[in-house]
PDB file of N, CA and C in Angstrom:
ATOM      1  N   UNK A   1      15.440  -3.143  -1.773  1.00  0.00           N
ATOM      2  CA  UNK A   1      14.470  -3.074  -0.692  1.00  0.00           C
ATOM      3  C   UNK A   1      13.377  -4.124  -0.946  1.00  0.00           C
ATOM      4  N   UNK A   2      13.353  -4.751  -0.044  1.00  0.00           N
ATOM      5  CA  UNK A   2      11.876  -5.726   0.068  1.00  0.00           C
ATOM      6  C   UNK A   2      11.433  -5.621   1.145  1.00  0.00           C
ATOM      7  N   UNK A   3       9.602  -4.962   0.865  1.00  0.00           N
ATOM      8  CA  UNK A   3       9.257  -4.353   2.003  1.00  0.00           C
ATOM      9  C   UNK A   3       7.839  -4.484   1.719  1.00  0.00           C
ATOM     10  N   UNK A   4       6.948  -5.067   2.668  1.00  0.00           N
ATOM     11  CA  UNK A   4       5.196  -4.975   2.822  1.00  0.00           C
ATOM     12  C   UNK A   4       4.821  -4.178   3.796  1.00  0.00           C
ATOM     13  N   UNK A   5       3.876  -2.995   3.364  1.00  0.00           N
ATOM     14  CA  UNK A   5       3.736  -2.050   4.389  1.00  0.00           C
ATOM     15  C   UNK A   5       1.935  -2.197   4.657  1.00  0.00           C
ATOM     16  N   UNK A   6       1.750  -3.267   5.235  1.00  0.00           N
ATOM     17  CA  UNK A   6       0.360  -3.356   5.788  1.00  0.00           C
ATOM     18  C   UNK A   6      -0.136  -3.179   7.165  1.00  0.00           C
ATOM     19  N   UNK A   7      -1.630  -4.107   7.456  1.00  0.00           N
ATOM     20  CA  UNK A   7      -2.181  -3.319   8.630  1.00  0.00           C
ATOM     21  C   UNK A   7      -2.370  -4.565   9.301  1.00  0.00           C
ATOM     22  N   UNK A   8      -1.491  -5.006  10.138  1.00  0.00           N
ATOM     23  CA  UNK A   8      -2.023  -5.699  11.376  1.00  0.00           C
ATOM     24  C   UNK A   8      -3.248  -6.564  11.759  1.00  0.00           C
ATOM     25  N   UNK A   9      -4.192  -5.333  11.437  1.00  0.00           N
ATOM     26  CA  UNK A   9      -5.449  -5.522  12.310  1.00  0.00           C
ATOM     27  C   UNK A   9      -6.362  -5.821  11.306  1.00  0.00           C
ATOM     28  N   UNK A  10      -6.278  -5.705  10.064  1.00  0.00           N
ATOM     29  CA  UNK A  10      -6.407  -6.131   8.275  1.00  0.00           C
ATOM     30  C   UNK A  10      -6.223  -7.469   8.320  1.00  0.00           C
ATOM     31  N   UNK A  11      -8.192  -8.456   8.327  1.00  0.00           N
ATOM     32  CA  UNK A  11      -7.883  -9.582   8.180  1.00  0.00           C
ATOM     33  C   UNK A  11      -7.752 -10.195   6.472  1.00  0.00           C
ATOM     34  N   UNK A  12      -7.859  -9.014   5.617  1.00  0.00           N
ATOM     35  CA  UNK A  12      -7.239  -9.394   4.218  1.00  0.00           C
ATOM     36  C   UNK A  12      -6.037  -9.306   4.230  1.00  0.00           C
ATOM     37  N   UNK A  13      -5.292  -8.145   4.669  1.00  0.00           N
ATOM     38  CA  UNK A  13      -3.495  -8.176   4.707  1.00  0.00           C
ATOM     39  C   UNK A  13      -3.081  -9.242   5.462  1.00  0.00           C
ATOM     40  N   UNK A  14      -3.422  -9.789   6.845  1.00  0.00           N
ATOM     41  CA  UNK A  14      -3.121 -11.017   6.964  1.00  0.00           C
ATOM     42  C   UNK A  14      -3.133 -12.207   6.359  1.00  0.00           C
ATOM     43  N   UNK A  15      -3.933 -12.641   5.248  1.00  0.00           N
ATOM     44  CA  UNK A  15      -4.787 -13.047   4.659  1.00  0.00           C
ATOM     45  C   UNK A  15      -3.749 -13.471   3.390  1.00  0.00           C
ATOM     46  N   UNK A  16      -3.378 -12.507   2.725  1.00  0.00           N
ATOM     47  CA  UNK A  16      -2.584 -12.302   1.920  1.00  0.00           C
ATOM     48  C   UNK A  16      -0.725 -12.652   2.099  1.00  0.00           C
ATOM     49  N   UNK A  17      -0.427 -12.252   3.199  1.00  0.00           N
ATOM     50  CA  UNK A  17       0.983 -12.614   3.954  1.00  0.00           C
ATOM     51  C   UNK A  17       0.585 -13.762   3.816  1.00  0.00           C
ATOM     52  N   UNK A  18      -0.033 -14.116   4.699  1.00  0.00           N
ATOM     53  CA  UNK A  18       0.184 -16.282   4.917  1.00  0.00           C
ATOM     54  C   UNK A  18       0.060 -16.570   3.407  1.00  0.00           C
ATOM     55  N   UNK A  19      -0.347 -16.019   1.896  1.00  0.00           N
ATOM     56  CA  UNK A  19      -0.447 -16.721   1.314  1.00  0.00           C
ATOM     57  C   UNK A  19       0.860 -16.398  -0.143  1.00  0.00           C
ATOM     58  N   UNK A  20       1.756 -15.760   0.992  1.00  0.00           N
ATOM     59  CA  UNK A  20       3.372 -15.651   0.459  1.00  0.00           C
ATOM     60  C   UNK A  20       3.970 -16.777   0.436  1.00  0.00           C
ATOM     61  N   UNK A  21       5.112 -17.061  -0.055  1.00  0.00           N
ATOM     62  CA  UNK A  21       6.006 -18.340  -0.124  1.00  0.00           C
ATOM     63  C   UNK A  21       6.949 -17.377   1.013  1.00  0.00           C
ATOM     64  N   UNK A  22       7.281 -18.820   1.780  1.00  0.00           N
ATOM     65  CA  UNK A  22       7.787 -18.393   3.144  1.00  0.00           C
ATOM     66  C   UNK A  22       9.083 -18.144   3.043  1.00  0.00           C
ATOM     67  N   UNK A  23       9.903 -17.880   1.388  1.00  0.00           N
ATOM     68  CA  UNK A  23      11.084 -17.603   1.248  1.00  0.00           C
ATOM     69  C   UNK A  23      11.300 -16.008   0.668  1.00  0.00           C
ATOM     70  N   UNK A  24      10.154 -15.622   1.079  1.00  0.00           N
ATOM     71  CA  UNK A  24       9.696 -14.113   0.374  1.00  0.00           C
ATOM     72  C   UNK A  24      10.740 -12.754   1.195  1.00  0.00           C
ATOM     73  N   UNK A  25      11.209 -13.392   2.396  1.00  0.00           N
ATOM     74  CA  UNK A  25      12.155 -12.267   3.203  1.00  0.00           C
ATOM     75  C   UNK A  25      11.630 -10.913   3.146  1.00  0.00           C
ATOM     76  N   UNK A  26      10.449 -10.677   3.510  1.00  0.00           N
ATOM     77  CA  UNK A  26      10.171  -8.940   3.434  1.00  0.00           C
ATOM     78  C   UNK A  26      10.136  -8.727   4.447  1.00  0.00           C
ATOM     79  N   UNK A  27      10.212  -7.463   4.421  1.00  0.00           N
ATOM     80  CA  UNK A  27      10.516  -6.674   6.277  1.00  0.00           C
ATOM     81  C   UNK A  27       9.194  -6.030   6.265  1.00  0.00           C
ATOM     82  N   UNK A  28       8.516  -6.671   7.484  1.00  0.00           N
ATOM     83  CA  UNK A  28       7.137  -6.152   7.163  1.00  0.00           C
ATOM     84  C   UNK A  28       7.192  -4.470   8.392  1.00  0.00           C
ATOM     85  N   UNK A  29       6.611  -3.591   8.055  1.00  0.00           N
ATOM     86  CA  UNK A  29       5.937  -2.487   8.516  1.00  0.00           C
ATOM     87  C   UNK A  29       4.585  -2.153   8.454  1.00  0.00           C
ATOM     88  N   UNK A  30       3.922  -2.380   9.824  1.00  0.00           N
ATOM     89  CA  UNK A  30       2.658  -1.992  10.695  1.00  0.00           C
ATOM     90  C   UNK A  30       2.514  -0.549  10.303  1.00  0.00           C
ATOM     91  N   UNK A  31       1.594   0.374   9.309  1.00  0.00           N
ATOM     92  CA  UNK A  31       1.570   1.436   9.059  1.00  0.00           C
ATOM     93  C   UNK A  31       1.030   1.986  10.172  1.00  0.00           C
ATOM     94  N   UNK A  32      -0.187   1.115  10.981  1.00  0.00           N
ATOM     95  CA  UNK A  32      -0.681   1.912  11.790  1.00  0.00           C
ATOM     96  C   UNK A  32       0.101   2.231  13.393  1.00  0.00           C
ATOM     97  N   UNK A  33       1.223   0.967  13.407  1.00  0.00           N
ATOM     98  CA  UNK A  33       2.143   0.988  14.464  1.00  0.00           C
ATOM     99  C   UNK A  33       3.502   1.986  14.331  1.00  0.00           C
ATOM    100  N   UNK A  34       3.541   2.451  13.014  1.00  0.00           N
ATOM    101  CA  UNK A  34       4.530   2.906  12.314  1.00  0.00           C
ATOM    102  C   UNK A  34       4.731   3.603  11.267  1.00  0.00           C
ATOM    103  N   UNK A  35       3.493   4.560  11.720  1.00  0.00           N
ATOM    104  CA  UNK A  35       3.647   5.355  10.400  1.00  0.00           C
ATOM    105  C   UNK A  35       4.512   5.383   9.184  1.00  0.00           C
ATOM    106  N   UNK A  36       3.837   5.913   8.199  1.00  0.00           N
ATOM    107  CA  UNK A  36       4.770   5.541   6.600  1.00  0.00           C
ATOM    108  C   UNK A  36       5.264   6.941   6.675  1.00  0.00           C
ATOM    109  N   UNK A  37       7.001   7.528   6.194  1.00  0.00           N
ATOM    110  CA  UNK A  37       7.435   8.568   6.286  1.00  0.00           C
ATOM    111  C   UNK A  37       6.956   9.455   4.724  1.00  0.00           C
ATOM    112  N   UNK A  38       7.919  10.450   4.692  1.00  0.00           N
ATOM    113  CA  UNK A  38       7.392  11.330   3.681  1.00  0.00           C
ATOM    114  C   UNK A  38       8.526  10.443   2.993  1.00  0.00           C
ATOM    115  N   UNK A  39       9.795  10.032   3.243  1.00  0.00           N
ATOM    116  CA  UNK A  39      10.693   9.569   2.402  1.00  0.00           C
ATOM    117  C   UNK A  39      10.111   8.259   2.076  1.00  0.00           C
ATOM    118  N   UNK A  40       9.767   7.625   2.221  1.00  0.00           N
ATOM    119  CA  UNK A  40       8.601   6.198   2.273  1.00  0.00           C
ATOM    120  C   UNK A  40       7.335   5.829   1.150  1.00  0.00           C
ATOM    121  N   UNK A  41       6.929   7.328   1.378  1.00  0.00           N
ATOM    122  CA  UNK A  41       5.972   7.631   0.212  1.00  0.00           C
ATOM    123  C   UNK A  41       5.961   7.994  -0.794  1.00  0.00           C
ATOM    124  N   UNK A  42       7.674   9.105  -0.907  1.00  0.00           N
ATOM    125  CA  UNK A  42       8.461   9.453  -2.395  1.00  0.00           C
ATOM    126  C   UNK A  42       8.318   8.294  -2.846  1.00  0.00           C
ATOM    127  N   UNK A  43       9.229   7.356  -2.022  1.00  0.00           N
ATOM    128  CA  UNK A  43      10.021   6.313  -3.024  1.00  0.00           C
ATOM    129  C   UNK A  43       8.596   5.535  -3.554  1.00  0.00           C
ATOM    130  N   UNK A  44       7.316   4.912  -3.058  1.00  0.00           N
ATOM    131  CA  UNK A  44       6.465   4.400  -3.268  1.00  0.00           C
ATOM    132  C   UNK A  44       5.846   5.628  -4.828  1.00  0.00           C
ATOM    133  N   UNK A  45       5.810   6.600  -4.633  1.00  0.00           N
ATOM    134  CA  UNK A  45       5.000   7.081  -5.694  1.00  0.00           C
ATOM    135  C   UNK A  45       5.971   7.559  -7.050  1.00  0.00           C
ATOM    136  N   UNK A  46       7.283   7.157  -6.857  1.00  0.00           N
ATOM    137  CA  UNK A  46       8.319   7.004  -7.718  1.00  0.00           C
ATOM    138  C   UNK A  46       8.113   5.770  -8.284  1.00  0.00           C
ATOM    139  N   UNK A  47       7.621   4.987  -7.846  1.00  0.00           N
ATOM    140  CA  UNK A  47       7.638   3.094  -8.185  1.00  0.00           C
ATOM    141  C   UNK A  47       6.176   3.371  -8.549  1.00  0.00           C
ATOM    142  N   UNK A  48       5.218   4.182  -8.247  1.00  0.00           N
ATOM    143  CA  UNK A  48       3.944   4.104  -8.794  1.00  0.00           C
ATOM    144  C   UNK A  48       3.439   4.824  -9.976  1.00  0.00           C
ATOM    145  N   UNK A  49       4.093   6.215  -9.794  1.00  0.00           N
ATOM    146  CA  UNK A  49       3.951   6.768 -11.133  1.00  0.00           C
ATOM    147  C   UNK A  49       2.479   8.021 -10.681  1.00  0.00           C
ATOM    148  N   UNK A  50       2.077   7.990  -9.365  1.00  0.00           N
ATOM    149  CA  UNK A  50       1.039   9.097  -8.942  1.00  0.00           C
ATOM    150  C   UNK A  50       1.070   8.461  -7.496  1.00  0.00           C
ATOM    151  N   UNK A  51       0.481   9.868  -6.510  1.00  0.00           N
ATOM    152  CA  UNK A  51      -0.105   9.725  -5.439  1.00  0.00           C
ATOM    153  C   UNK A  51      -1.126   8.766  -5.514  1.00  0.00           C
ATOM    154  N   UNK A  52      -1.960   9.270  -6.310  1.00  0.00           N
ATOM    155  CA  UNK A  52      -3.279   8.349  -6.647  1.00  0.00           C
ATOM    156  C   UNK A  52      -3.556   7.408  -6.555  1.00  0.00           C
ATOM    157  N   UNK A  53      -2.359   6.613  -7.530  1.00  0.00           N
ATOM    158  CA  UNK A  53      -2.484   4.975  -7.127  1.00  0.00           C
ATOM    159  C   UNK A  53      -2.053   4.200  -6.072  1.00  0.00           C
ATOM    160  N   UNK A  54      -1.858   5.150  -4.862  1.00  0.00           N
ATOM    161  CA  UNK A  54      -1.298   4.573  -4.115  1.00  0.00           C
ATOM    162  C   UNK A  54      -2.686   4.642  -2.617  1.00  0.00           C
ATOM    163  N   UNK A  55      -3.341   5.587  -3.087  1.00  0.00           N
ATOM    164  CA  UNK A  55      -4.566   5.983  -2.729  1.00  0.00           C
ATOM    165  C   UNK A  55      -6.379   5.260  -2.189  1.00  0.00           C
ATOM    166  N   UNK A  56      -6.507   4.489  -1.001  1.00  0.00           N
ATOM    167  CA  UNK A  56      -7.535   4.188  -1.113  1.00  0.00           C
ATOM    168  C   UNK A  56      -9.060   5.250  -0.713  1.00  0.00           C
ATOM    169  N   UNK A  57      -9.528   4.445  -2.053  1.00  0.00           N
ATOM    170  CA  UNK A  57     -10.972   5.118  -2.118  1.00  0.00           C
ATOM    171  C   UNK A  57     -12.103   4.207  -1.600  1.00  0.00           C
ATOM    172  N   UNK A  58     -11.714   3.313  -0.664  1.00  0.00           N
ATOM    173  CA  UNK A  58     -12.275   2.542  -0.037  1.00  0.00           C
ATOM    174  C   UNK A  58     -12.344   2.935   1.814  1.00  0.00           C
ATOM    175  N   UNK A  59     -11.677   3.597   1.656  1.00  0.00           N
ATOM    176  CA  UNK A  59     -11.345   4.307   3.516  1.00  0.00           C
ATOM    177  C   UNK A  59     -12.511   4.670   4.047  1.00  0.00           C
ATOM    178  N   UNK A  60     -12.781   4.590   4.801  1.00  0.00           N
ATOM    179  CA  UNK A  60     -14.291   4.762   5.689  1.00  0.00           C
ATOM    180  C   UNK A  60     -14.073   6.459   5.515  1.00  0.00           C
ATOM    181  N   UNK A  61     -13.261   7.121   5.878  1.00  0.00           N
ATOM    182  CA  UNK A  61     -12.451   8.458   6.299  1.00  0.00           C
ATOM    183  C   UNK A  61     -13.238   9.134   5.033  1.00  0.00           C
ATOM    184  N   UNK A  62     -12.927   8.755   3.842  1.00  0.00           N
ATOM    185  CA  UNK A  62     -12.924   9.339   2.741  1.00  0.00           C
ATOM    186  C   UNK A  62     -14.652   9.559   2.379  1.00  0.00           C
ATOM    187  N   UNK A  63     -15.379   8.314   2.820  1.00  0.00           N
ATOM    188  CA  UNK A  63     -16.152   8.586   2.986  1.00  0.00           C
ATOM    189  C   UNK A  63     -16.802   9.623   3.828  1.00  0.00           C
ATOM    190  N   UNK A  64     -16.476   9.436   5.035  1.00  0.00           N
ATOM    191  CA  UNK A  64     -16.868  10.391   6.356  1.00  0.00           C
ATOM    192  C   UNK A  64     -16.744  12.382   5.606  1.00  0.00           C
ATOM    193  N   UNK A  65     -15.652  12.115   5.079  1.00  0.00           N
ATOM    194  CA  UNK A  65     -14.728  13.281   5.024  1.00  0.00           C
ATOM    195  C   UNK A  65     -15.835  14.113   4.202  1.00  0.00           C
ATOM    196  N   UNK A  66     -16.219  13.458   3.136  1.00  0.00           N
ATOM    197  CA  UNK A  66     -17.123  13.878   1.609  1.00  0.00           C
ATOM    198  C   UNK A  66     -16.571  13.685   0.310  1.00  0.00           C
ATOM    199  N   UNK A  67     -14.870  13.407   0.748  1.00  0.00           N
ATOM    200  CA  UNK A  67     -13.726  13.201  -0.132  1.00  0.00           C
ATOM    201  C   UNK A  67     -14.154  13.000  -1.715  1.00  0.00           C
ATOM    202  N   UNK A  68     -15.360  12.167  -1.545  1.00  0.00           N
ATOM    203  CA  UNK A  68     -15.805  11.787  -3.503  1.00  0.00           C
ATOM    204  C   UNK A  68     -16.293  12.255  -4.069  1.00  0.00           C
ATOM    205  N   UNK A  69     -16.957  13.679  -3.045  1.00  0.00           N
ATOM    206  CA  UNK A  69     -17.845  14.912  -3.831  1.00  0.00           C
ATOM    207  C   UNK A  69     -16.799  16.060  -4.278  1.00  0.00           C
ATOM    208  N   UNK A  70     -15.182  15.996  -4.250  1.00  0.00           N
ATOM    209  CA  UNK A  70     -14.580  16.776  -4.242  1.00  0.00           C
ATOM    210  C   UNK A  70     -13.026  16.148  -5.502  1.00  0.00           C
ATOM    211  N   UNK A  71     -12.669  17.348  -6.586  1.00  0.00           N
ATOM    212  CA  UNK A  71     -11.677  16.968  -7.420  1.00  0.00           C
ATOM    213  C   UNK A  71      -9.787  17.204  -6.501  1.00  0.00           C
ATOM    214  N   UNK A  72      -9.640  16.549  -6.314  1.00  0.00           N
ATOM    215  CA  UNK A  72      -8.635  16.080  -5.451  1.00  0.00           C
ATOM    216  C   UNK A  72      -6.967  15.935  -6.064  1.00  0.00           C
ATOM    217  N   UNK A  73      -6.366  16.779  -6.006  1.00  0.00           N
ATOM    218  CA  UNK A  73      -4.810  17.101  -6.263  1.00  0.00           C
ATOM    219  C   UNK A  73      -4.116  15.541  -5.948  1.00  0.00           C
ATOM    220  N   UNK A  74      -2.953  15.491  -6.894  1.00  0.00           N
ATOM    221  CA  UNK A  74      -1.921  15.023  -6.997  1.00  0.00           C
ATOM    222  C   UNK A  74      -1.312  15.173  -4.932  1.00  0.00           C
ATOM    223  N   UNK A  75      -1.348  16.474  -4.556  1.00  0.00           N
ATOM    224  CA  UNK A  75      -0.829  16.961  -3.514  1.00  0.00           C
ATOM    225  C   UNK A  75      -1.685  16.724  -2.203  1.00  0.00           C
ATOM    226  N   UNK A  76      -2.957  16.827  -2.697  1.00  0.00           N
ATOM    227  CA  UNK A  76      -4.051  16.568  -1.707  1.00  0.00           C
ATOM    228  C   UNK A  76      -4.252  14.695  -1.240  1.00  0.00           C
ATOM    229  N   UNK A  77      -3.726  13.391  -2.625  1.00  0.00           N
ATOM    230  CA  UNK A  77      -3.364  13.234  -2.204  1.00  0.00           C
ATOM    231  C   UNK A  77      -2.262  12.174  -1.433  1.00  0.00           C
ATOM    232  N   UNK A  78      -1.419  12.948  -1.688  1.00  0.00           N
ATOM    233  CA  UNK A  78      -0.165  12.833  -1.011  1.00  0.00           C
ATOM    234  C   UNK A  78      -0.551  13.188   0.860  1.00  0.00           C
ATOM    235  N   UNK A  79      -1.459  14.420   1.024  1.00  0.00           N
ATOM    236  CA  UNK A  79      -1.095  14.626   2.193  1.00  0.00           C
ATOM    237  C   UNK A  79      -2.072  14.043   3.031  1.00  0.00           C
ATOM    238  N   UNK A  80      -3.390  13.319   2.316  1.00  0.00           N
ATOM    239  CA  UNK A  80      -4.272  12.420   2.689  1.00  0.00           C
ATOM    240  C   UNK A  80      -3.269  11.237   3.791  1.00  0.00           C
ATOM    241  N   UNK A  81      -2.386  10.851   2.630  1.00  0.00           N
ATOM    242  CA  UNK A  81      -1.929   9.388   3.089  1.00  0.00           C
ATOM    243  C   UNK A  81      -1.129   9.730   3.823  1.00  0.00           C
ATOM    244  N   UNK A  82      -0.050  10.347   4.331  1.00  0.00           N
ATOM    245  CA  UNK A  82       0.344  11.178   5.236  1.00  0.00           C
ATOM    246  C   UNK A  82       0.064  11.390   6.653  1.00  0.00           C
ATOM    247  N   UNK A  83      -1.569  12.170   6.315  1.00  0.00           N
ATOM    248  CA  UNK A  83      -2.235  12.461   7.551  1.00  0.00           C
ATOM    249  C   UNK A  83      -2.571  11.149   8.235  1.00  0.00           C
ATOM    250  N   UNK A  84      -2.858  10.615   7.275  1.00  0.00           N
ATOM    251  CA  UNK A  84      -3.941   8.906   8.288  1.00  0.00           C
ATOM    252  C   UNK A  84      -3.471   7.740   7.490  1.00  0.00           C
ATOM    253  N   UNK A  85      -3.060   6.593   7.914  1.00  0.00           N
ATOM    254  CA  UNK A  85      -3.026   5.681   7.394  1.00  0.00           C
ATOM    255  C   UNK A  85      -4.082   4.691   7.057  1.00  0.00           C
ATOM    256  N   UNK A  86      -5.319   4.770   6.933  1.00  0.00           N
ATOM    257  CA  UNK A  86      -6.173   4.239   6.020  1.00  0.00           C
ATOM    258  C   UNK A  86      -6.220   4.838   5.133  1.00  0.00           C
ATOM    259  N   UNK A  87      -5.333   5.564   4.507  1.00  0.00           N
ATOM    260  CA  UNK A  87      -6.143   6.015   2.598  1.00  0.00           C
ATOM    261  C   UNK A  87      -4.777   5.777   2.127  1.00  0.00           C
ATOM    262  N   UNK A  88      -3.988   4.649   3.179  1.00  0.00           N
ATOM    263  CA  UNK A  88      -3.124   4.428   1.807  1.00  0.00           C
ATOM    264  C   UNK A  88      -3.675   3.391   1.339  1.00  0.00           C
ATOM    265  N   UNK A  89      -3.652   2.754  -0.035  1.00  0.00           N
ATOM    266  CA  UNK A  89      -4.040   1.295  -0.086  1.00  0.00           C
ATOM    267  C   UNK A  89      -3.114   0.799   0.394  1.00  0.00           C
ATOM    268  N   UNK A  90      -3.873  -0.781   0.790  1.00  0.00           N
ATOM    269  CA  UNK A  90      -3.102  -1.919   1.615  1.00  0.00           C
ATOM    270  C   UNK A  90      -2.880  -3.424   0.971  1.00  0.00           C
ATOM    271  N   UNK A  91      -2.489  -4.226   0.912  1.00  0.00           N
ATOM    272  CA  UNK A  91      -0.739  -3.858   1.681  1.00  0.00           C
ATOM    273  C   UNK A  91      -0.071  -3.373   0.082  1.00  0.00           C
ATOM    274  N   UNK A  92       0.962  -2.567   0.395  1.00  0.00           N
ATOM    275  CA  UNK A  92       1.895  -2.352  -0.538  1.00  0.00           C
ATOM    276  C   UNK A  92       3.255  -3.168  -0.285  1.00  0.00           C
ATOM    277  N   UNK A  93       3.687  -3.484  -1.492  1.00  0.00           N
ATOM    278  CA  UNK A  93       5.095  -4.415  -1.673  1.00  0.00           C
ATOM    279  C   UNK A  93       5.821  -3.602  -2.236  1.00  0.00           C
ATOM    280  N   UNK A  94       7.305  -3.686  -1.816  1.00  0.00           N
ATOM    281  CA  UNK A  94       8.351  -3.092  -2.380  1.00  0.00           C
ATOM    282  C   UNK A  94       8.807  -4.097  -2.729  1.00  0.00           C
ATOM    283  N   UNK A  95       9.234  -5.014  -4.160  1.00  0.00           N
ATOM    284  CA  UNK A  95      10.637  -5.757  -4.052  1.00  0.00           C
ATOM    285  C   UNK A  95      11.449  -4.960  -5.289  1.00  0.00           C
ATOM    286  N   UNK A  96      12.531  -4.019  -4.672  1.00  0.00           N
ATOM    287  CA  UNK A  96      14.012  -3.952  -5.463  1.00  0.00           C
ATOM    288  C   UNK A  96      13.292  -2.781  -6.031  1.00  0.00           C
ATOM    289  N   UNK A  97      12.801  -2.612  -7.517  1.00  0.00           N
ATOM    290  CA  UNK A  97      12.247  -1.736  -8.214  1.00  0.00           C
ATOM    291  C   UNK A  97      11.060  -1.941  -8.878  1.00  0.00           C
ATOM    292  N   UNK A  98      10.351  -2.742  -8.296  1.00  0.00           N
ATOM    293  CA  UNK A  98       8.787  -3.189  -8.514  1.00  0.00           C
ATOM    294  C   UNK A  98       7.707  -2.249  -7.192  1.00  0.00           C
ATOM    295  N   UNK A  99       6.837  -2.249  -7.672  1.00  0.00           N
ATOM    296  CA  UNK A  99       5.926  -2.005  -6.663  1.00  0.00           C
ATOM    297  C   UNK A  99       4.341  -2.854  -6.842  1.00  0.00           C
ATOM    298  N   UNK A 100       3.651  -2.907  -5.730  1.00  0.00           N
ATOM    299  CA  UNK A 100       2.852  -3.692  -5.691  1.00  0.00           C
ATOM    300  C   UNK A 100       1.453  -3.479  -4.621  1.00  0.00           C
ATOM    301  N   UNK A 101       0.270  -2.854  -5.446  1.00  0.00           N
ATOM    302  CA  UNK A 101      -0.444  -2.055  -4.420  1.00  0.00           C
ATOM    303  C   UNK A 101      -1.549  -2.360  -4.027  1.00  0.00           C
ATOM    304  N   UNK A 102      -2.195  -3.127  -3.308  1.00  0.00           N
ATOM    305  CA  UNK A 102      -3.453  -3.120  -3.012  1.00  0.00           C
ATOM    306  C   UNK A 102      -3.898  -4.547  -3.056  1.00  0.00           C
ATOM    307  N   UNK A 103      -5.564  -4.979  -2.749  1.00  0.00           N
ATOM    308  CA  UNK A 103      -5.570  -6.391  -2.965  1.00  0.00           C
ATOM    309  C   UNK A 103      -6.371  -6.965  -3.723  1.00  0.00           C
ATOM    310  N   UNK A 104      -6.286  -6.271  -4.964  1.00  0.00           N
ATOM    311  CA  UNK A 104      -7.139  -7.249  -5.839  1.00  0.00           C
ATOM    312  C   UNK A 104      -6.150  -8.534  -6.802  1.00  0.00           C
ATOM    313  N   UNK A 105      -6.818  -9.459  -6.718  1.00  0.00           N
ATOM    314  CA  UNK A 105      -6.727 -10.223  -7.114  1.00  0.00           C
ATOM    315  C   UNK A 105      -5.942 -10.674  -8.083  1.00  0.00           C
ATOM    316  N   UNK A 106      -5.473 -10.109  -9.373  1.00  0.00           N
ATOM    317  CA  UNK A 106      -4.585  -9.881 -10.464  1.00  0.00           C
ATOM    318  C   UNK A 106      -3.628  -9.247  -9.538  1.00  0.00           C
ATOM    319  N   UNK A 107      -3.469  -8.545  -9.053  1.00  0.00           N
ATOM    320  CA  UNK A 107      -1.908  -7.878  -8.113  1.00  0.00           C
ATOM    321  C   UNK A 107      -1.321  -8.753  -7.790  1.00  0.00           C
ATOM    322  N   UNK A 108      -2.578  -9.654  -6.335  1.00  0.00           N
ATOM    323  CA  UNK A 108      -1.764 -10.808  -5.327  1.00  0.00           C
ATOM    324  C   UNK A 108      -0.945 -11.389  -6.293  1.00  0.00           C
ATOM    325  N   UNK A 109      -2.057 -11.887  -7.517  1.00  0.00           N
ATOM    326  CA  UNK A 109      -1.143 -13.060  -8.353  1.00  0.00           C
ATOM    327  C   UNK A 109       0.042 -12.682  -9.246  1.00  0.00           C
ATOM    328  N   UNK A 110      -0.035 -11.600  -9.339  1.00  0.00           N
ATOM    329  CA  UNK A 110       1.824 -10.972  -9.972  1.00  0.00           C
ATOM    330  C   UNK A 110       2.594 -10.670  -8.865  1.00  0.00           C
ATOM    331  N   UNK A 111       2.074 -10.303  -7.565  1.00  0.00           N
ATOM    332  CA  UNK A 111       3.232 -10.288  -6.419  1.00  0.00           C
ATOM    333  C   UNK A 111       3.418 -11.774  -6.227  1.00  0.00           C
ATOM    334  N   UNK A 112       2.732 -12.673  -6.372  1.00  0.00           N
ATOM    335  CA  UNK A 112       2.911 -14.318  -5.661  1.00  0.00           C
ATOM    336  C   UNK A 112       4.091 -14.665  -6.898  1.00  0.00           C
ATOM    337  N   UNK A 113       3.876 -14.515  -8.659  1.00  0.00           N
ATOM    338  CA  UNK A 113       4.538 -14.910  -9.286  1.00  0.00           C
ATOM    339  C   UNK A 113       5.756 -14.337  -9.275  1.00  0.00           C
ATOM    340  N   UNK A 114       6.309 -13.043  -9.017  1.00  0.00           N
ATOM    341  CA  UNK A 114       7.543 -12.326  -9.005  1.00  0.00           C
ATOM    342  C   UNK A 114       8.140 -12.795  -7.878  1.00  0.00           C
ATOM    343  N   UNK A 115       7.290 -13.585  -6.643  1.00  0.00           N
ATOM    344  CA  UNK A 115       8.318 -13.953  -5.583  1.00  0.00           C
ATOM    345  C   UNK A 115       8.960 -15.634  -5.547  1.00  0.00           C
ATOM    346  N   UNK A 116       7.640 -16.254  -6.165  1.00  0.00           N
ATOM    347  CA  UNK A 116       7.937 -17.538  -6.994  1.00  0.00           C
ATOM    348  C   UNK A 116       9.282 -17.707  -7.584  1.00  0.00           C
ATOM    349  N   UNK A 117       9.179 -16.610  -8.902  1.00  0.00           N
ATOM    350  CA  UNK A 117      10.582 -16.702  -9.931  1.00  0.00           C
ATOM    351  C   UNK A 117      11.813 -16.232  -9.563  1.00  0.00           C
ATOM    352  N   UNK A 118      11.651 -15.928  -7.917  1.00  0.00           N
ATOM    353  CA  UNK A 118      13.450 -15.694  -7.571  1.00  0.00           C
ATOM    354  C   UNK A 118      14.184 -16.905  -7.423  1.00  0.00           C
TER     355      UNK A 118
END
């Protein structure tokens, strides 16, 4: 599977795509056009190793919610990212059995080098 599951309307996830090598072949998915499934999010938190890290604590939502005044399950959340697609972090990469989450800076540059060395 090679797969970027970002946001459209995300002028960093755009941002980040254009600055793929254009031989990168990922099948991109619009989370907010296309929701992410429950089978979608196994396989992502199988490749991640927790809900958590797959988790943004940057979401306006989370804020709104009170979300940071509160100790928050493995399960809680799972069903965060689920419910709304801003608290997943963005963009996530699938290639094969790698995963790849979010956009800081050290990530981009191990997703740019793993697509480089094919």
């Amino acid at each position: 599977m090679r797969k970027i599951y970002y946001l459209a309307s995300c002028d960093t996830c755009r941002k980040i795509i254009k600055s793929l090598p254009q031989s990168a072949n990922l099948e991109f998915h619009d989370i907010r056009q296309n929701p992410i499934t429950i089978e979608e999010l196994e396989l992502m938190h199988k490749l991640a190793g927790s809900y958590e890290a797959l988790f943004s604590r940057k979401a306006q939502l989370y804020k709104e919610k009170g979300l940071k005044n509160l100790t928050l399950t493995e399960e809680d959340f799972k069903n965060y990212i689920l419910d709304h697609y801003t608290f997943l972090s963005r963009p996530v990469v699938i290639l094969d059995n790698e995963i790849f989450i979010g956009n800081s800076q050290p990530n981009i540059l191990k997703l740019q080098k793993a697509l480089n060395n094919e």
